[in-house]
C-alpha atoms as a PDB file:
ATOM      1  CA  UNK A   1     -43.239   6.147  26.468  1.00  0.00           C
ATOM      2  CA  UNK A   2     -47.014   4.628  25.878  1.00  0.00           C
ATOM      3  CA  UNK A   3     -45.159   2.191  24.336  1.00  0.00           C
ATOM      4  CA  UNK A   4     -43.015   1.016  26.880  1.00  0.00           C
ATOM      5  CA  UNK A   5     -46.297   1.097  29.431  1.00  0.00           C
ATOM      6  CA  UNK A   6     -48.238  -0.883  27.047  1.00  0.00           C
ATOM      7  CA  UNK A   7     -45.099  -3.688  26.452  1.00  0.00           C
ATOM      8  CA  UNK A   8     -44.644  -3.866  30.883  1.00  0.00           C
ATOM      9  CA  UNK A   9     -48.842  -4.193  30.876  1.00  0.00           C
ATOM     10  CA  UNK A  10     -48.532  -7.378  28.569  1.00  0.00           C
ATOM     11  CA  UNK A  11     -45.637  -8.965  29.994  1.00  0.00           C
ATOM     12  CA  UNK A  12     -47.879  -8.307  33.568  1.00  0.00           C
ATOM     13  CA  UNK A  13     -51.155  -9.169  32.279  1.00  0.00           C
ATOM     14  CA  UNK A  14     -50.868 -10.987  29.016  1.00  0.00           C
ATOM     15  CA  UNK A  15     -51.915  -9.838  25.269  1.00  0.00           C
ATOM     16  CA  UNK A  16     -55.237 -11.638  25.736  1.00  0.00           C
ATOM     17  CA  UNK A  17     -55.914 -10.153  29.080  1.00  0.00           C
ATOM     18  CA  UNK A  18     -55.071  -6.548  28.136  1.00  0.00           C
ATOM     19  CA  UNK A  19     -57.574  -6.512  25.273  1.00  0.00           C
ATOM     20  CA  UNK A  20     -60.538  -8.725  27.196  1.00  0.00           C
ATOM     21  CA  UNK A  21     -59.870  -6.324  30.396  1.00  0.00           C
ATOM     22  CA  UNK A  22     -61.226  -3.309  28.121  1.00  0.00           C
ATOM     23  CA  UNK A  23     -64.075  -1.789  29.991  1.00  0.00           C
ATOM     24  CA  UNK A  24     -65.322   0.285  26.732  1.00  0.00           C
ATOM     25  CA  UNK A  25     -65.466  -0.764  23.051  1.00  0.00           C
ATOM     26  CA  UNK A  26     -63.660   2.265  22.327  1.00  0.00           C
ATOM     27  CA  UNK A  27     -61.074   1.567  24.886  1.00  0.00           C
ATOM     28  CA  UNK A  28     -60.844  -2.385  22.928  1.00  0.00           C
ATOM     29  CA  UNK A  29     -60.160  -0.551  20.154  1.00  0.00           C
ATOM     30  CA  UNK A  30     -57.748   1.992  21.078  1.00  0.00           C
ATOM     31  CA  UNK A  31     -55.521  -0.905  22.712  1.00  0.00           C
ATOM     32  CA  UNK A  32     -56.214  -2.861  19.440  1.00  0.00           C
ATOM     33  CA  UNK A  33     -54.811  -0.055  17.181  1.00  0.00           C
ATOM     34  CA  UNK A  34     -51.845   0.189  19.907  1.00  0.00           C
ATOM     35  CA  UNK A  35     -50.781  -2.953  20.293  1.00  0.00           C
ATOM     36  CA  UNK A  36     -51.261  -3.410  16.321  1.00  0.00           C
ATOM     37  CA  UNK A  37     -48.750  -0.727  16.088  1.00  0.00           C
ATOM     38  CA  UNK A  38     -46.440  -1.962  17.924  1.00  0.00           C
ATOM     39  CA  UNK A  39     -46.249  -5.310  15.987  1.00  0.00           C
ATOM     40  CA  UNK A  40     -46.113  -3.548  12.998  1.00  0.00           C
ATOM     41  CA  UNK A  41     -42.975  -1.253  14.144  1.00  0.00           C
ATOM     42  CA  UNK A  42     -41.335  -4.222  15.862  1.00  0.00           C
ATOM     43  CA  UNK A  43     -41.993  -6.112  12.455  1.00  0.00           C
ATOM     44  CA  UNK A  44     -40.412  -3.161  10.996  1.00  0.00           C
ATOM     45  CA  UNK A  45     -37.497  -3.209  13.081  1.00  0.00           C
ATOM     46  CA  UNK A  46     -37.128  -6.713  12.970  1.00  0.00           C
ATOM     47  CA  UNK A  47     -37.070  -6.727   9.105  1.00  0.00           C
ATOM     48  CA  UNK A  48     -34.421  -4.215   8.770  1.00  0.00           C
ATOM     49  CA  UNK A  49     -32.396  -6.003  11.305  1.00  0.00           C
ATOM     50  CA  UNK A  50     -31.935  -9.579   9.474  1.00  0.00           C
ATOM     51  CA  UNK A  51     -31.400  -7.243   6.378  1.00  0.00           C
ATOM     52  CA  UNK A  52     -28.418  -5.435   8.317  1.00  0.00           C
ATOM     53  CA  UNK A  53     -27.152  -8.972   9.268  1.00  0.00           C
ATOM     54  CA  UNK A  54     -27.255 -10.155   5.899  1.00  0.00           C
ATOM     55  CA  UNK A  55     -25.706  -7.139   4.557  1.00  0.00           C
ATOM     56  CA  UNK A  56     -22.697  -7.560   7.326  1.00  0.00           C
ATOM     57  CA  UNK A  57     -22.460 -11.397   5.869  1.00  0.00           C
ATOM     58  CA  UNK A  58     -22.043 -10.304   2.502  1.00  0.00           C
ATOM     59  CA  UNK A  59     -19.509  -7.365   3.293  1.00  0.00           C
ATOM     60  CA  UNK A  60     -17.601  -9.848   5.733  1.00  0.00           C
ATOM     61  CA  UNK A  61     -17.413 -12.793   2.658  1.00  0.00           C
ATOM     62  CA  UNK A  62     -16.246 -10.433   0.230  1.00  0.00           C
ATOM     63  CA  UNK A  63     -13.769  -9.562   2.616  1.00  0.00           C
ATOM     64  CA  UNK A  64     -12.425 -13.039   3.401  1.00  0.00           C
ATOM     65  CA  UNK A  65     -12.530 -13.528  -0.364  1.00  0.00           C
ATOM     66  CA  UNK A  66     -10.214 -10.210  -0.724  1.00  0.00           C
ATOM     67  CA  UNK A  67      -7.739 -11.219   1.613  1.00  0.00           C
ATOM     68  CA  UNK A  68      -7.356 -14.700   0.308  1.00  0.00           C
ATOM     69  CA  UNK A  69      -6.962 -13.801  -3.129  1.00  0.00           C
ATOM     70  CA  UNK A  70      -4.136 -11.359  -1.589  1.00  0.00           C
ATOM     71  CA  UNK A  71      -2.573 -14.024   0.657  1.00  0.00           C
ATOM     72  CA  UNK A  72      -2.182 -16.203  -2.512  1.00  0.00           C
ATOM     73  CA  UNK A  73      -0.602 -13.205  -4.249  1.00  0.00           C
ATOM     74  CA  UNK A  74       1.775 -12.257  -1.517  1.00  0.00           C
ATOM     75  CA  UNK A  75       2.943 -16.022  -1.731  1.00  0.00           C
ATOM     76  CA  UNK A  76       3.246 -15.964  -5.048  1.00  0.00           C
ATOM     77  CA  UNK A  77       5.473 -12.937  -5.133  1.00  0.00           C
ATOM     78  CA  UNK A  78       7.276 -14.512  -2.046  1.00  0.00           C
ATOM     79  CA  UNK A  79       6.517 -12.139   0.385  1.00  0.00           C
ATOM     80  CA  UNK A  80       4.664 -13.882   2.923  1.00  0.00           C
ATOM     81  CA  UNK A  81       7.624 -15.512   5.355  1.00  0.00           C
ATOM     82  CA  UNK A  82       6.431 -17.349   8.568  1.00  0.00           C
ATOM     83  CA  UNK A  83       6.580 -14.332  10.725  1.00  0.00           C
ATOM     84  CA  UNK A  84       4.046 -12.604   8.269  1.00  0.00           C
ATOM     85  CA  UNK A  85       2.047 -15.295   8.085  1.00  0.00           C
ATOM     86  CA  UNK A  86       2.340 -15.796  12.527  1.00  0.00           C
ATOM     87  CA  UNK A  87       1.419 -11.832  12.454  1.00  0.00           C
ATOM     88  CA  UNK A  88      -1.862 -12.624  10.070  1.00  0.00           C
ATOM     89  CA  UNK A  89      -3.109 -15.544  12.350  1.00  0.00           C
ATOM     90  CA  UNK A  90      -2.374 -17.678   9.016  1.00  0.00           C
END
């Protein structure tokens, strides 16, 4: 929940704004450490994401590679007819 506050704050006030409007230096620091967190975490999150995507890319070329190497097969053994191939979006 603090972290949703802080996020609306900065998108209201600005990054720079939110630390300069600290009336304390322990107040500057415990934004500091916040908003460092949340960088980090959305670093975090951001990281695994691309990794997910790349993962996904990976699964979805081997996949493509599968089926074509099965396509050729079927054709070879003379299954595929032009309904099949209508019904596969060949």
């Amino acid at each position: 929940m603090e972290r949703l506050k802080t996020l609306y704050r900065m998108r209201r006030q600005g990054l720079a704004m939110m630390l300069l409007s600290a009336e304390t230096p322990a107040d500057f620091r415990r934004r500091f450490t916040m908003l460092t967190r949340i960088v980090q975490a959305d670093r975090q999150k951001t990281h695994s994401y691309l990794e997910a995507i790349d993962a996904l890319q990976q699964a979805d070329d081997q996949l493509n590679q599968i089926m074509t190497s099965l396509l050729a097969q079927w054709a070879q053994l003379g299954y595929l007819t032009t309904s099949t191939e209508e019904d596969l979006g060949i």
